[in-house]
C-alpha atoms as a PDB file:
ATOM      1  CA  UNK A   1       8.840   3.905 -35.251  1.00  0.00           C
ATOM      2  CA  UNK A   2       6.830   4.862 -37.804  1.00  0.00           C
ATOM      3  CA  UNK A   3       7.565   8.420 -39.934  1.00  0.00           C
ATOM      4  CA  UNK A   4       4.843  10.783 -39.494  1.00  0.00           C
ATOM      5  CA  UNK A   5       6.241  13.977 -41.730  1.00  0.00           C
ATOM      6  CA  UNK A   6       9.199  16.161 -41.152  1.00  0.00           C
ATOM      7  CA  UNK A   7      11.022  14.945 -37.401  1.00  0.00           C
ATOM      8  CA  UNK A   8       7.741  13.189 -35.920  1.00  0.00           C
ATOM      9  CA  UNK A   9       6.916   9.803 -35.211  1.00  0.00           C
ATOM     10  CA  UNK A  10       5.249   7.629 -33.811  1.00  0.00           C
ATOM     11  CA  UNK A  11       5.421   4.693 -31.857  1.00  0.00           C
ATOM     12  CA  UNK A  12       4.911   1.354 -32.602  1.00  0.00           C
ATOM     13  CA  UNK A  13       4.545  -0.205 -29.516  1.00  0.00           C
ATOM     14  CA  UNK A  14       2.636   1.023 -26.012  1.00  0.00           C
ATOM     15  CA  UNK A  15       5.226   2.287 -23.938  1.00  0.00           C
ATOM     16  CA  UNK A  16       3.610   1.306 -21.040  1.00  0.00           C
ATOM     17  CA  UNK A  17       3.668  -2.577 -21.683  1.00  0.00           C
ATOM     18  CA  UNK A  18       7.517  -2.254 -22.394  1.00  0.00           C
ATOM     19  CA  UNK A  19       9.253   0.651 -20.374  1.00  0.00           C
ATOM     20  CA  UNK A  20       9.763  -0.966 -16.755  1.00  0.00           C
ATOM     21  CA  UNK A  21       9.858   2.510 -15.332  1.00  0.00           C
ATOM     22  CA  UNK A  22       6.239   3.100 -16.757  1.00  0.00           C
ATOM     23  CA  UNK A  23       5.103  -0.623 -15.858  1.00  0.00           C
ATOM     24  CA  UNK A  24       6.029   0.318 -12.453  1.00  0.00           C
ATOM     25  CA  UNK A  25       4.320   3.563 -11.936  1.00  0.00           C
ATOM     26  CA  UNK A  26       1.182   2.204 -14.006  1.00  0.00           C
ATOM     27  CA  UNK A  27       1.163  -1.088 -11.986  1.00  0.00           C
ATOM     28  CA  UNK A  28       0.106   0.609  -8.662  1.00  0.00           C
ATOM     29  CA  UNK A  29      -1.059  -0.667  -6.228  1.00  0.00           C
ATOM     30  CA  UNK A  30       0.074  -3.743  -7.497  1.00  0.00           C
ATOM     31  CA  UNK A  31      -1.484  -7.257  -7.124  1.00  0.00           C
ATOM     32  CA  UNK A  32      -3.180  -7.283  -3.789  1.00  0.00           C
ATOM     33  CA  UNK A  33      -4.354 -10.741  -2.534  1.00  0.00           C
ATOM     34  CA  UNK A  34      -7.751 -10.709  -1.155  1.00  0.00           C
ATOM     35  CA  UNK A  35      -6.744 -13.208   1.732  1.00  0.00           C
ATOM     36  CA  UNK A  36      -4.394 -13.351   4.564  1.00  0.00           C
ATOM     37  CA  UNK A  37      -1.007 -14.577   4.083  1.00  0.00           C
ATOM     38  CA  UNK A  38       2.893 -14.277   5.332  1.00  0.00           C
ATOM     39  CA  UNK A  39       5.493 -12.424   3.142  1.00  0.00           C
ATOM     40  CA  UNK A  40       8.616 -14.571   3.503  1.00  0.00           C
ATOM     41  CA  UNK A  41      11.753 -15.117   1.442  1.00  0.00           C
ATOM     42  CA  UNK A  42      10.156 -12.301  -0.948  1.00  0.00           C
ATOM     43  CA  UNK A  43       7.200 -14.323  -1.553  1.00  0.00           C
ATOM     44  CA  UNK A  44       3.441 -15.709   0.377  1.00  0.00           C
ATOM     45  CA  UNK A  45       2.836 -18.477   2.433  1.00  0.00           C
ATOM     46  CA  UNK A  46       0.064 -19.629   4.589  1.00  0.00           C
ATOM     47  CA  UNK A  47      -0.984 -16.496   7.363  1.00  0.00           C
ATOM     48  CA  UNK A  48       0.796 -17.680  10.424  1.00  0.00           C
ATOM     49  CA  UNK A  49      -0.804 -15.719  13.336  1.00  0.00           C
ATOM     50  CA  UNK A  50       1.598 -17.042  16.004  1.00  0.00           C
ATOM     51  CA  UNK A  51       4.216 -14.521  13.623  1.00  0.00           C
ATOM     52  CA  UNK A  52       2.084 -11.733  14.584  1.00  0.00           C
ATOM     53  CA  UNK A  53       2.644 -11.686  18.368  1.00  0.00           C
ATOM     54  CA  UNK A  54       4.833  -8.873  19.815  1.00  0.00           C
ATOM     55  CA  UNK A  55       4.537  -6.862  16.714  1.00  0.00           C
ATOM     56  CA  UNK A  56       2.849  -3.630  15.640  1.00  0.00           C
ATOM     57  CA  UNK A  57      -0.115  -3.916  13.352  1.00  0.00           C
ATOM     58  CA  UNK A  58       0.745  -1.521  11.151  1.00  0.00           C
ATOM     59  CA  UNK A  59      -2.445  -0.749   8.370  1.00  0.00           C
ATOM     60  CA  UNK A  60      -1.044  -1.270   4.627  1.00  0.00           C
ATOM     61  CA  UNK A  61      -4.204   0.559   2.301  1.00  0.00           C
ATOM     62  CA  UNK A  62      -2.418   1.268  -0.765  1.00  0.00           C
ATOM     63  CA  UNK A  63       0.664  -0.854  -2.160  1.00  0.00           C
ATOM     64  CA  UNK A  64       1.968  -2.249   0.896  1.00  0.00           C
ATOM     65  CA  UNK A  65      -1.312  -4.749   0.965  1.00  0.00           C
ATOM     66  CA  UNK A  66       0.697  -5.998  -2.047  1.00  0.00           C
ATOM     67  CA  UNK A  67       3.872  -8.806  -1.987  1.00  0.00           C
ATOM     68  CA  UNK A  68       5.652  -7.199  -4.826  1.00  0.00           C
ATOM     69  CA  UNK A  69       5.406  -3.607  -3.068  1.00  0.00           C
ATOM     70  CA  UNK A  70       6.991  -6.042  -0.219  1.00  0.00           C
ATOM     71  CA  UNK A  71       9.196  -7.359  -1.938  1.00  0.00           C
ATOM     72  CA  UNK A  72      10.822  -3.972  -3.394  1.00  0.00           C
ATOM     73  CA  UNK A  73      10.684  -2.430   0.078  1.00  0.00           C
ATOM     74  CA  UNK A  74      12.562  -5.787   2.080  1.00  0.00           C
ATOM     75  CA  UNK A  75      13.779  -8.204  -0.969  1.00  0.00           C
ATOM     76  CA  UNK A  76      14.064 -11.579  -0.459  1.00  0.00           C
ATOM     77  CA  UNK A  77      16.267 -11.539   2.862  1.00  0.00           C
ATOM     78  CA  UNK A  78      14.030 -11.355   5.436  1.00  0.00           C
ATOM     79  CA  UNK A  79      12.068 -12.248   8.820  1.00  0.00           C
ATOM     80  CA  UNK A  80       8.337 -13.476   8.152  1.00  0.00           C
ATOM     81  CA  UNK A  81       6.238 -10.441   7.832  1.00  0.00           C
ATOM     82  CA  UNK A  82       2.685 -11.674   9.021  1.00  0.00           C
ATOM     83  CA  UNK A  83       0.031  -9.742   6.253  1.00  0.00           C
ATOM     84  CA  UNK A  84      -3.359 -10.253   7.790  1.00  0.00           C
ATOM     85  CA  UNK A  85      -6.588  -9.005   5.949  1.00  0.00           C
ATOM     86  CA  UNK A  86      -9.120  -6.601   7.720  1.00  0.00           C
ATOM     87  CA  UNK A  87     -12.239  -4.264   6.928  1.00  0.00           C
ATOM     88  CA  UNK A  88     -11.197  -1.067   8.279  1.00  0.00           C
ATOM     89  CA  UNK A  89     -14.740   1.092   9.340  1.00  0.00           C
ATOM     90  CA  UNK A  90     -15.543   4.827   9.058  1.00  0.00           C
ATOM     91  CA  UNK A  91     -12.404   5.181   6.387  1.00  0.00           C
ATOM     92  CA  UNK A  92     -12.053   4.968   2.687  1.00  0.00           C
ATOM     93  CA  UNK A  93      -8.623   5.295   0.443  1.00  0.00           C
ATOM     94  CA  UNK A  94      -8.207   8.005  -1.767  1.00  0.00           C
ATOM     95  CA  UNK A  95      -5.627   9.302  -3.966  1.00  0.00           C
ATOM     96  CA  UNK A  96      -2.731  11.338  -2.040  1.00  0.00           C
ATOM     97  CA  UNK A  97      -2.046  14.768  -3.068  1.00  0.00           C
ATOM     98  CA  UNK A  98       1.406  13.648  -3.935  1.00  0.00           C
ATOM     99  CA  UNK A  99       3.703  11.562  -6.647  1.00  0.00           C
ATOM    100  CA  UNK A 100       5.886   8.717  -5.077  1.00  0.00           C
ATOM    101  CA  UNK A 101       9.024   8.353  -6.405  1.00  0.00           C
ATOM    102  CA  UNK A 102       8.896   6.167  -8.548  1.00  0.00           C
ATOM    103  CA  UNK A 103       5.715   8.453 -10.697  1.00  0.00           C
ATOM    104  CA  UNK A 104       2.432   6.755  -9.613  1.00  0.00           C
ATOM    105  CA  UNK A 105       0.085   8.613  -7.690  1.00  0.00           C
ATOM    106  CA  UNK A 106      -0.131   6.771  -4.107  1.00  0.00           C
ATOM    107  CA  UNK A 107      -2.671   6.280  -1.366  1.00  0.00           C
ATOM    108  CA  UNK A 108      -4.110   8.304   1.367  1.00  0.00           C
ATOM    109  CA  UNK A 109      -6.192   7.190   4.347  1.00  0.00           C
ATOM    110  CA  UNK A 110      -9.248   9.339   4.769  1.00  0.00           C
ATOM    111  CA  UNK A 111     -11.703   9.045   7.800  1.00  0.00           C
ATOM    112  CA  UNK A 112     -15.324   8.704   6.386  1.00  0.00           C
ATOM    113  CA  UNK A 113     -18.033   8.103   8.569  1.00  0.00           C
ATOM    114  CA  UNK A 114     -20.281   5.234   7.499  1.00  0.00           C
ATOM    115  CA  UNK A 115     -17.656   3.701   4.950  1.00  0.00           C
ATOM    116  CA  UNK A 116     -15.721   0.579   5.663  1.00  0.00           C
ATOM    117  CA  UNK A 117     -13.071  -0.178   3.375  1.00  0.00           C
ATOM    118  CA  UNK A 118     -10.489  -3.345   2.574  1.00  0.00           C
ATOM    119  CA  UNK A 119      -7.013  -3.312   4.347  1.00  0.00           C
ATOM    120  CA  UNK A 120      -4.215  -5.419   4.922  1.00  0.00           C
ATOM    121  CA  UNK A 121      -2.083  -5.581   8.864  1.00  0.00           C
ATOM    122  CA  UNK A 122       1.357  -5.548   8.653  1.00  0.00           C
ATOM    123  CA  UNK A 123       2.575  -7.014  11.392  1.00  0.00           C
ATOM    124  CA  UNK A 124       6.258  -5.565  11.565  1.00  0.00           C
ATOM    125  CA  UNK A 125       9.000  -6.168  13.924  1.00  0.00           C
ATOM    126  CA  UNK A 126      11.384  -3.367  15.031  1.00  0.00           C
ATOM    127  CA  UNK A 127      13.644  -3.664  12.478  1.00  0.00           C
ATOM    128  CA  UNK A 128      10.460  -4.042   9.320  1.00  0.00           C
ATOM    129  CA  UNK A 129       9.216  -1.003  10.778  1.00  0.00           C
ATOM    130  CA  UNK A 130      12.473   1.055  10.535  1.00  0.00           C
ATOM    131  CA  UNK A 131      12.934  -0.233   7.269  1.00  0.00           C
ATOM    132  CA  UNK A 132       9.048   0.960   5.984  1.00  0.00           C
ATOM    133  CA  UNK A 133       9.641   4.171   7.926  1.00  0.00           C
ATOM    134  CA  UNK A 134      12.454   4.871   5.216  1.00  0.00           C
ATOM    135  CA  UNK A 135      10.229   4.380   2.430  1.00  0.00           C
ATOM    136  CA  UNK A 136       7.184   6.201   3.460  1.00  0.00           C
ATOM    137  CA  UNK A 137       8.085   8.812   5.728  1.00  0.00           C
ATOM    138  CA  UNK A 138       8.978  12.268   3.075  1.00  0.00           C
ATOM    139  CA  UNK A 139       5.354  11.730   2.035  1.00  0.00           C
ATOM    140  CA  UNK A 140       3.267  10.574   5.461  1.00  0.00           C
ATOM    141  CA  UNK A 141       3.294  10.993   9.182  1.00  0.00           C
ATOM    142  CA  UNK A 142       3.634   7.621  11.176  1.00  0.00           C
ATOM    143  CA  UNK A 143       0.829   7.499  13.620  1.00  0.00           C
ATOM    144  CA  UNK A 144      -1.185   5.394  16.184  1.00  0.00           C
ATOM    145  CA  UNK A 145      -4.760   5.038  15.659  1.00  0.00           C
ATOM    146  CA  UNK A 146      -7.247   4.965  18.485  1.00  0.00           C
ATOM    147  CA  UNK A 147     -11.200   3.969  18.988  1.00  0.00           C
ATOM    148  CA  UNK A 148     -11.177   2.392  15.760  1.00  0.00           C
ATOM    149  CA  UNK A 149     -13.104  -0.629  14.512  1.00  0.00           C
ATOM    150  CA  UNK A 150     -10.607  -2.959  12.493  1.00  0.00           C
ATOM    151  CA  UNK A 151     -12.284  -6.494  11.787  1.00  0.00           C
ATOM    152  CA  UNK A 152      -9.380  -8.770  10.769  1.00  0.00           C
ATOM    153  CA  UNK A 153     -10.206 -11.938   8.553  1.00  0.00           C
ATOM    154  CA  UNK A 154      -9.364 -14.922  11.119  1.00  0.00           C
ATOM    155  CA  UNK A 155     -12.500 -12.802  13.339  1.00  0.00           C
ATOM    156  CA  UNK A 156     -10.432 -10.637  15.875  1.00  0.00           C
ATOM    157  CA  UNK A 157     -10.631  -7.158  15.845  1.00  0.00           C
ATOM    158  CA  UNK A 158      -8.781  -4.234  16.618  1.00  0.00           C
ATOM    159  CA  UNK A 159      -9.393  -0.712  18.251  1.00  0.00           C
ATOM    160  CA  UNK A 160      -6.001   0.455  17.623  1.00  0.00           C
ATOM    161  CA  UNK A 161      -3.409  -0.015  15.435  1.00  0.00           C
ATOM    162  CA  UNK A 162      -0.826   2.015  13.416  1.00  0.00           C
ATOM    163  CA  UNK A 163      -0.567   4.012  10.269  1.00  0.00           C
ATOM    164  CA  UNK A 164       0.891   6.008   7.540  1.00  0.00           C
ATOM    165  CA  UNK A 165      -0.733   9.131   7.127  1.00  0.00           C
ATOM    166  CA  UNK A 166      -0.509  11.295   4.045  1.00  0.00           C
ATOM    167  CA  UNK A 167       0.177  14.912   4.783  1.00  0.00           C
ATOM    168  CA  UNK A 168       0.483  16.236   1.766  1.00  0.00           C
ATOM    169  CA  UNK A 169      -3.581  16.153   1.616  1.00  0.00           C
ATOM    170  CA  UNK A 170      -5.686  14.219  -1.214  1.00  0.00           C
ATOM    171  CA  UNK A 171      -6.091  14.351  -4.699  1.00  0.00           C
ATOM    172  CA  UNK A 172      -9.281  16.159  -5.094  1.00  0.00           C
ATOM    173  CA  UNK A 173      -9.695  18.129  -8.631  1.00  0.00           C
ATOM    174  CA  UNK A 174     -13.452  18.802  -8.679  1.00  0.00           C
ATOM    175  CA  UNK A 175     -13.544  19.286  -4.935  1.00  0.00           C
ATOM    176  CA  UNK A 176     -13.929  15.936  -3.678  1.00  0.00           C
ATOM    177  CA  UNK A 177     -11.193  12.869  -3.041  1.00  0.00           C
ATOM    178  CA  UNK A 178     -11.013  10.607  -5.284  1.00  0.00           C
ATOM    179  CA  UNK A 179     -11.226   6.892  -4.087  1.00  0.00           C
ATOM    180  CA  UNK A 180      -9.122   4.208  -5.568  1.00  0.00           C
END
């Protein structure tokens, strides 16, 4: 650190590239892969859609599109978790109304007619799902999704499907939500 006069100073490196704490926060969503793929052993492999059968399609918008948001929720010790790309219609993402815990400012879903925005499917078994439930329900409500118009990437779609739902409302300083 560099002496600035009397008890200041200042930094000589960006806090941000070097505080893991910071990295983390800063980092969100994280690095979201633009094509389908299975989360296993706390890293990707090829999408496997047999994996997906019997499961609940659970909508990841924010970090949980992302393996290393993944792998912090279920390490490395794990069933397959089936992550399936999709264009979710009449919603967009927006900033939550809310810091997570670890400082970053998460997602919210918000319904907005004539917008169609990028998603992921989680397809979780019974024990995935309890284990996301601990991570995301202080901040959202858990819910099931009807009449909806989910395209996936391998060309099925979906009119239902599950979700977290923010309830502590969106980030909206000049009136509006603000879309990440």
């Amino acid at each position: 650190m560099a002496l600035l006069g009397g008890n200041m100073t200042a930094m000589d490196h960006d806090p941000f590239q070097t505080d893991p704490v910071l990295q983390r926060a800063a980092g969100y969503p994280y690095d979201i892969k633009q094509t389908s793929f299975t989360f296993v052993d706390g890293g990707t492999a090829p999408f496997d859609p047999v994996l997906a059968e019997g499961r609940y399609p659970v909508i990841g918008y924010g970090s949980n599109q992302s393996p290393q948001r993944l792998r912090q929720k279920y390490g490395t010790k794990h069933s397959p978790i089936p992550v399936q790309r999709g264009r979710l219609a009449n919603h967009d993402v927006v900033y939550s109304a809310h810091f997570s815990s670890y400082g970053s400012l998460p997602a919210a879903l918000r319904h907005v007619e004539g917008t169609t925005v990028s998603v992921a499917v989680n397809w979780l078994d019974d024990e995935q799902l309890a284990a996301m439930h601990l991570t995301e329900l202080d901040n959202y409500h858990y819910a099931r999704l009807t009449c909806i118009s989910l395209q996936l990437a391998e060309g099925e779609a979906l009119d239902e499907a599950y979700a977290y739902l923010s309830f502590r409302g969106h980030a909206a300083p000049d009136g509006e939500p603000i879309a990440l």
